[in-house]
N, C-alpha and C. Protein backbone atom coordinates (compact mmCIF):
# COMPACT_ATOMS: atom_id res chain seq x y z
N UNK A 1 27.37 19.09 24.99
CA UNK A 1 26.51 17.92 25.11
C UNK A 1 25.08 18.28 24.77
N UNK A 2 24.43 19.46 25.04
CA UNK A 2 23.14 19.68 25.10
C UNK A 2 23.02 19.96 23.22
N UNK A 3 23.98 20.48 23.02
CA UNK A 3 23.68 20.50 20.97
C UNK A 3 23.98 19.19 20.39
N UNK A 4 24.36 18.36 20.83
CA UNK A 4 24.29 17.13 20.35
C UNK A 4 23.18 16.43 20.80
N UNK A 5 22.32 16.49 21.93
CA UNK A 5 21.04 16.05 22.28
C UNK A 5 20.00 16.65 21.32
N UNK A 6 19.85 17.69 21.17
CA UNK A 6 19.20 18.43 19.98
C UNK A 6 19.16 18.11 18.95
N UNK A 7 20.33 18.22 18.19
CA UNK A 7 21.02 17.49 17.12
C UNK A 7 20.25 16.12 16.71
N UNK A 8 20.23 15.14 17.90
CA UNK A 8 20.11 13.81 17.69
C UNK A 8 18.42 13.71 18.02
N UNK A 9 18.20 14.62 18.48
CA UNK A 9 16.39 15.04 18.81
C UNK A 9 16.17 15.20 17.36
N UNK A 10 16.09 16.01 16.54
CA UNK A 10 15.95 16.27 15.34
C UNK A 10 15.88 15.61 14.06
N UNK A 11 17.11 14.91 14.17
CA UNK A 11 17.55 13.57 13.31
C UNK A 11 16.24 12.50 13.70
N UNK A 12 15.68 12.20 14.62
CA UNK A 12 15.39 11.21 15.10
C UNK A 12 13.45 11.35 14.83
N UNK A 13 13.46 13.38 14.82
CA UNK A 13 12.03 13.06 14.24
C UNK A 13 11.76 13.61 12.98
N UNK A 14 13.25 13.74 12.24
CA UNK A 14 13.09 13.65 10.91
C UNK A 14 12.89 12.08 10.14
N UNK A 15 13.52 11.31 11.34
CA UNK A 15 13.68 10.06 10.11
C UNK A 15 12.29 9.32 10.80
N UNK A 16 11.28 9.57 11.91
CA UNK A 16 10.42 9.10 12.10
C UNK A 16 9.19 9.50 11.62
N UNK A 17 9.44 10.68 11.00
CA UNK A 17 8.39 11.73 10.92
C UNK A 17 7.60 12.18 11.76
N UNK A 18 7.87 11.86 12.90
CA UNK A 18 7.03 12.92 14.56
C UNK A 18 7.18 14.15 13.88
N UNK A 19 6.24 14.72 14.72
CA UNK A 19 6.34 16.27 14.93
C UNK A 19 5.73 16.41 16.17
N UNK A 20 5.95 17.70 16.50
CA UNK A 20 5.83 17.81 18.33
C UNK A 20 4.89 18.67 17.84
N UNK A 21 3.94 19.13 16.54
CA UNK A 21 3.12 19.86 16.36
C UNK A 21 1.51 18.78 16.60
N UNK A 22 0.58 19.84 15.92
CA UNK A 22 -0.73 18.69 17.00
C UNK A 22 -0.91 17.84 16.17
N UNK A 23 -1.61 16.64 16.20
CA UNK A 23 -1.13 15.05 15.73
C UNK A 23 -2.54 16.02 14.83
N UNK A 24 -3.03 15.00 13.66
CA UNK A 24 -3.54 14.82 12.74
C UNK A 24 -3.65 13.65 12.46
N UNK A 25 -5.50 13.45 12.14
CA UNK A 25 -5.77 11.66 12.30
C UNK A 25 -5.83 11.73 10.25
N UNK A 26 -4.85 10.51 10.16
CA UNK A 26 -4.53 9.92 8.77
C UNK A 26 -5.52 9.79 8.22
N UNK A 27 -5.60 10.05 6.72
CA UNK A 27 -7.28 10.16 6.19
C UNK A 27 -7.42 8.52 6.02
N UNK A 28 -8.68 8.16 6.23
CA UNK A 28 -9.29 6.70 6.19
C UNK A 28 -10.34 6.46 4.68
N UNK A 29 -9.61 5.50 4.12
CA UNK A 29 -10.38 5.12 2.92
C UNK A 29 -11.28 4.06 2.89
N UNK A 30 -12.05 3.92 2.42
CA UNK A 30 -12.86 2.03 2.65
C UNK A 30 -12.21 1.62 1.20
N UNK A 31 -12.37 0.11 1.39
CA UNK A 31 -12.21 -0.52 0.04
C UNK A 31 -12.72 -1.77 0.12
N UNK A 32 -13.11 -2.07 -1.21
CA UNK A 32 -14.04 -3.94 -1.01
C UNK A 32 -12.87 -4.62 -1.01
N UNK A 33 -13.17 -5.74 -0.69
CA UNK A 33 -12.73 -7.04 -0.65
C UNK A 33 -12.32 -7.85 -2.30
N UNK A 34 -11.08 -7.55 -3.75
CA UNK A 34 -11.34 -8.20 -4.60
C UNK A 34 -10.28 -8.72 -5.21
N UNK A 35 -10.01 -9.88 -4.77
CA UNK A 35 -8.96 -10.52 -4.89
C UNK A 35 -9.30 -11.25 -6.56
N UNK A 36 -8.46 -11.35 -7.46
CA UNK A 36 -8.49 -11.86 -8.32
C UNK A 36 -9.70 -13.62 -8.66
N UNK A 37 -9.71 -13.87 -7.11
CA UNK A 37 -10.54 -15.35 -7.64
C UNK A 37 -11.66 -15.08 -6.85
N UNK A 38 -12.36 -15.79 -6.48
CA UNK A 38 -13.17 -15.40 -4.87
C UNK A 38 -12.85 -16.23 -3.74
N UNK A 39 -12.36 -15.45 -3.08
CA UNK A 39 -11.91 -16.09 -1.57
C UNK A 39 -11.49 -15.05 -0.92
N UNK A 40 -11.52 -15.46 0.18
CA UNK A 40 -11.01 -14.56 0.94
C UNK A 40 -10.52 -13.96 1.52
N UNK A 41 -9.53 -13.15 2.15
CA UNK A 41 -8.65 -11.79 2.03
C UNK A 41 -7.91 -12.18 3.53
N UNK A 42 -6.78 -12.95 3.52
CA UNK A 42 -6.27 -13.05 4.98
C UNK A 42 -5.84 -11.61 5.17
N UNK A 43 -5.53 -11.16 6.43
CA UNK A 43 -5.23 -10.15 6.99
C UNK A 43 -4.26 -10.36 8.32
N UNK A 44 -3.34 -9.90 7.59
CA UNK A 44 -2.36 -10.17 8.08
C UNK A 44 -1.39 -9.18 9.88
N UNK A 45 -0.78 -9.98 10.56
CA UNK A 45 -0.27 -9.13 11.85
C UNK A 45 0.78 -7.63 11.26
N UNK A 46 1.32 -8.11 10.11
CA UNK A 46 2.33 -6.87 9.43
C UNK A 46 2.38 -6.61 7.96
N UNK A 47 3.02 -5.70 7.75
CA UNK A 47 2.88 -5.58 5.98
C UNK A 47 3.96 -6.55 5.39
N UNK A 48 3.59 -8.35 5.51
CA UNK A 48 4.40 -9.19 4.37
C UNK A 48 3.87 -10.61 4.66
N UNK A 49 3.66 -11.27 3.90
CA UNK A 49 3.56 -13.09 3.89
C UNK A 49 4.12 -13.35 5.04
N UNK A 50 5.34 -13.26 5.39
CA UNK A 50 5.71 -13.74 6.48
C UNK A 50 5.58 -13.56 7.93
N UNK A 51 4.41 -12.63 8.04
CA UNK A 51 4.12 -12.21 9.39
C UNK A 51 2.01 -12.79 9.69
N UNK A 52 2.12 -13.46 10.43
CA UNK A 52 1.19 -14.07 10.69
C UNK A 52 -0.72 -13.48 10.75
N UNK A 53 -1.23 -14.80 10.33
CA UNK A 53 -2.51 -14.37 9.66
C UNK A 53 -3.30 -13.87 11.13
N UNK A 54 -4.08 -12.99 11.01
CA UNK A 54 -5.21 -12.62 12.26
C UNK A 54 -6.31 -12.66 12.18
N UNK A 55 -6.67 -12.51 10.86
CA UNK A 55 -8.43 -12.73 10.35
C UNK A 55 -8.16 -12.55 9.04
N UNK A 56 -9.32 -12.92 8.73
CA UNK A 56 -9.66 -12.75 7.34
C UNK A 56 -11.16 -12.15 6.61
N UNK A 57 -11.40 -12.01 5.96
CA UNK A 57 -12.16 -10.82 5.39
C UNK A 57 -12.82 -11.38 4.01
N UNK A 58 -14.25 -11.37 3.86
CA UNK A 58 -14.77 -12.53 2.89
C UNK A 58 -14.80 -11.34 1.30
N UNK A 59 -14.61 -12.09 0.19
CA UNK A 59 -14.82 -11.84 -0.97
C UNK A 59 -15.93 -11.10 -0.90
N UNK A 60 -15.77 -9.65 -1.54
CA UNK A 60 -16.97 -8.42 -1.59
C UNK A 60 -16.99 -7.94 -0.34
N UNK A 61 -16.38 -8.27 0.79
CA UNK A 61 -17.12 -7.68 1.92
C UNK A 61 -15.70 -6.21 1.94
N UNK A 62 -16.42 -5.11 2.77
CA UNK A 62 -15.67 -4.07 2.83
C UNK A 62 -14.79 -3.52 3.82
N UNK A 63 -13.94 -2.95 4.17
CA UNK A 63 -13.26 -2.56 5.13
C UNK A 63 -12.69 -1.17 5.28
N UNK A 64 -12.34 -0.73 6.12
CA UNK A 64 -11.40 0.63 6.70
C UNK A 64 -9.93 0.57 6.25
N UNK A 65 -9.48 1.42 6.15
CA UNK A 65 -8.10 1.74 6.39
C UNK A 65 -7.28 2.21 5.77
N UNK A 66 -5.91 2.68 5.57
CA UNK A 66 -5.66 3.83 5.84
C UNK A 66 -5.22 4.23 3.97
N UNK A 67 -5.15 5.48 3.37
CA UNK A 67 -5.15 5.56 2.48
C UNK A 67 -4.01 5.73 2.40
N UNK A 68 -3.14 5.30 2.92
CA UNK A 68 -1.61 4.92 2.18
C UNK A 68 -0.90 3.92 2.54
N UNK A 69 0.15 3.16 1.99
CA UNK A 69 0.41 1.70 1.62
C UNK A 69 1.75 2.01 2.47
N UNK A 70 2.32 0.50 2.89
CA UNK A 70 3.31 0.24 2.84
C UNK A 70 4.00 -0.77 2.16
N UNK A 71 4.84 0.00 1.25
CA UNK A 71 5.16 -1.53 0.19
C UNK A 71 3.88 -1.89 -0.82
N UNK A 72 3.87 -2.83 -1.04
CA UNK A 72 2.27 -3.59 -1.80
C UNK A 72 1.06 -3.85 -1.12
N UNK A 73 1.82 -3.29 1.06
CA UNK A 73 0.37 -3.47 1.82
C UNK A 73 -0.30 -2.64 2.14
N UNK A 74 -1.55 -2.43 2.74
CA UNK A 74 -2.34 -1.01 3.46
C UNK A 74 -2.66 -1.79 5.18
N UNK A 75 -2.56 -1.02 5.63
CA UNK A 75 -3.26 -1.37 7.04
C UNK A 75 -4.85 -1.14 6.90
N UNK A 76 -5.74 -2.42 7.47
CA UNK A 76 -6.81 -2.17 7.32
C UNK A 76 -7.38 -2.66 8.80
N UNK A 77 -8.76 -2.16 9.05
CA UNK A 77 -9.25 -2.65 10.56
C UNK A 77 -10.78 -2.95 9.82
N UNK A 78 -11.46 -3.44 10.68
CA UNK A 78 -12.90 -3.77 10.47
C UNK A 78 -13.66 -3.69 11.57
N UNK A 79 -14.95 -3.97 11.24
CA UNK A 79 -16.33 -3.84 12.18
C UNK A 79 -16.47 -4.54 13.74
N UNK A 80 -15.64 -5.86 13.20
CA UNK A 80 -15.40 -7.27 14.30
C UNK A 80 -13.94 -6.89 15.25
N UNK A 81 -13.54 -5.32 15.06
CA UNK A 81 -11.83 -5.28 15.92
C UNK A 81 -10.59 -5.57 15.67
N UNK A 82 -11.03 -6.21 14.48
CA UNK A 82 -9.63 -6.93 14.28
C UNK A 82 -8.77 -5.61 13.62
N UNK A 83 -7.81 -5.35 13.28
CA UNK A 83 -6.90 -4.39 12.79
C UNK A 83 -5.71 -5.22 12.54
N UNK A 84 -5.18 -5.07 11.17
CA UNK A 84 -3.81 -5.65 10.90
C UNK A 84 -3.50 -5.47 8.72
N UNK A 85 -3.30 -6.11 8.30
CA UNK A 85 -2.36 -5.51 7.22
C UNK A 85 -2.54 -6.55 5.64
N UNK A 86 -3.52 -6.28 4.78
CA UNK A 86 -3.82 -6.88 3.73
C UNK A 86 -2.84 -6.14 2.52
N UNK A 87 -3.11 -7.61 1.41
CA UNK A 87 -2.29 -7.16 -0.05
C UNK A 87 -2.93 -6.12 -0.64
N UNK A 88 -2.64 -5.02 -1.04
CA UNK A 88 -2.88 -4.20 -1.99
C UNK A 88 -3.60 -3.93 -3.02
N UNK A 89 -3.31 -5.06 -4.05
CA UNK A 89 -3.42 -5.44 -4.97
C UNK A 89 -5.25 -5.73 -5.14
N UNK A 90 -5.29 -6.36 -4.00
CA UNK A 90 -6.89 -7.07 -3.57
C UNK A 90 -7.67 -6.15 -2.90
N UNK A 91 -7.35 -5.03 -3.08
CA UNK A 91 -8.39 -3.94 -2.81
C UNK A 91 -8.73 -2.80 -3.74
N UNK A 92 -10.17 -2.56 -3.59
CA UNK A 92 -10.44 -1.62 -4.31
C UNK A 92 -10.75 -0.36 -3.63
N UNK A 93 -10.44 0.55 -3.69
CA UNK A 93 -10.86 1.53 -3.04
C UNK A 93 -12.30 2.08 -3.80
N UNK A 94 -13.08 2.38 -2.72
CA UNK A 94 -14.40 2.79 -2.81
C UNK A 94 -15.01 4.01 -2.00
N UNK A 95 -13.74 4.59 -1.68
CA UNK A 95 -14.43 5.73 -1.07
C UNK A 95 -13.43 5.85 0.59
């Protein structure tokens, strides 16, 4: 029983990617605000259309977050608290 707890320990932070080694904070990119028209940048609760809007984020203005995507989204947070999950596409990275 105890090598199958192991076993399934292992599996579980291979497919999560944990490590029980010391955490490491994800590098943080900024990027403007540039959506193909001008308007402005809902920001969304998850990475897809179908998961609900939380704020939004004005044409040119800039934001945090994280320099890698999920899918076509990035997780982004801002100045005002809000934290949640914009299109891709509509960002530029700037640093």
């Amino acid at each position: 029983m105890r090598g199958r707890i192991c076993f399934t320990g292992a599996i579980l932070l291979a497919v999560t990617g944990l490590s029980a080694g010391p955490a490491q904070a994800a590098p943080t990119c900024v990027y403007v605000v540039d959506p193909p028209y001008p308007a402005d940048l809902w920001v969304r609760s998850g990475p897809g259309t179908q998961y609900e809007q939380v704020d939004d984020v004005a044409f040119g203005a800039t934001v945090e977050g994280t320099c890698r995507t999920s899918g076509d989204w990035t997780a982004v947070w801002g100045s005002n608290g809000f934290h949640g999950w914009a299109y891709s596409a509509y960002l530029d990275e700037i640093g």
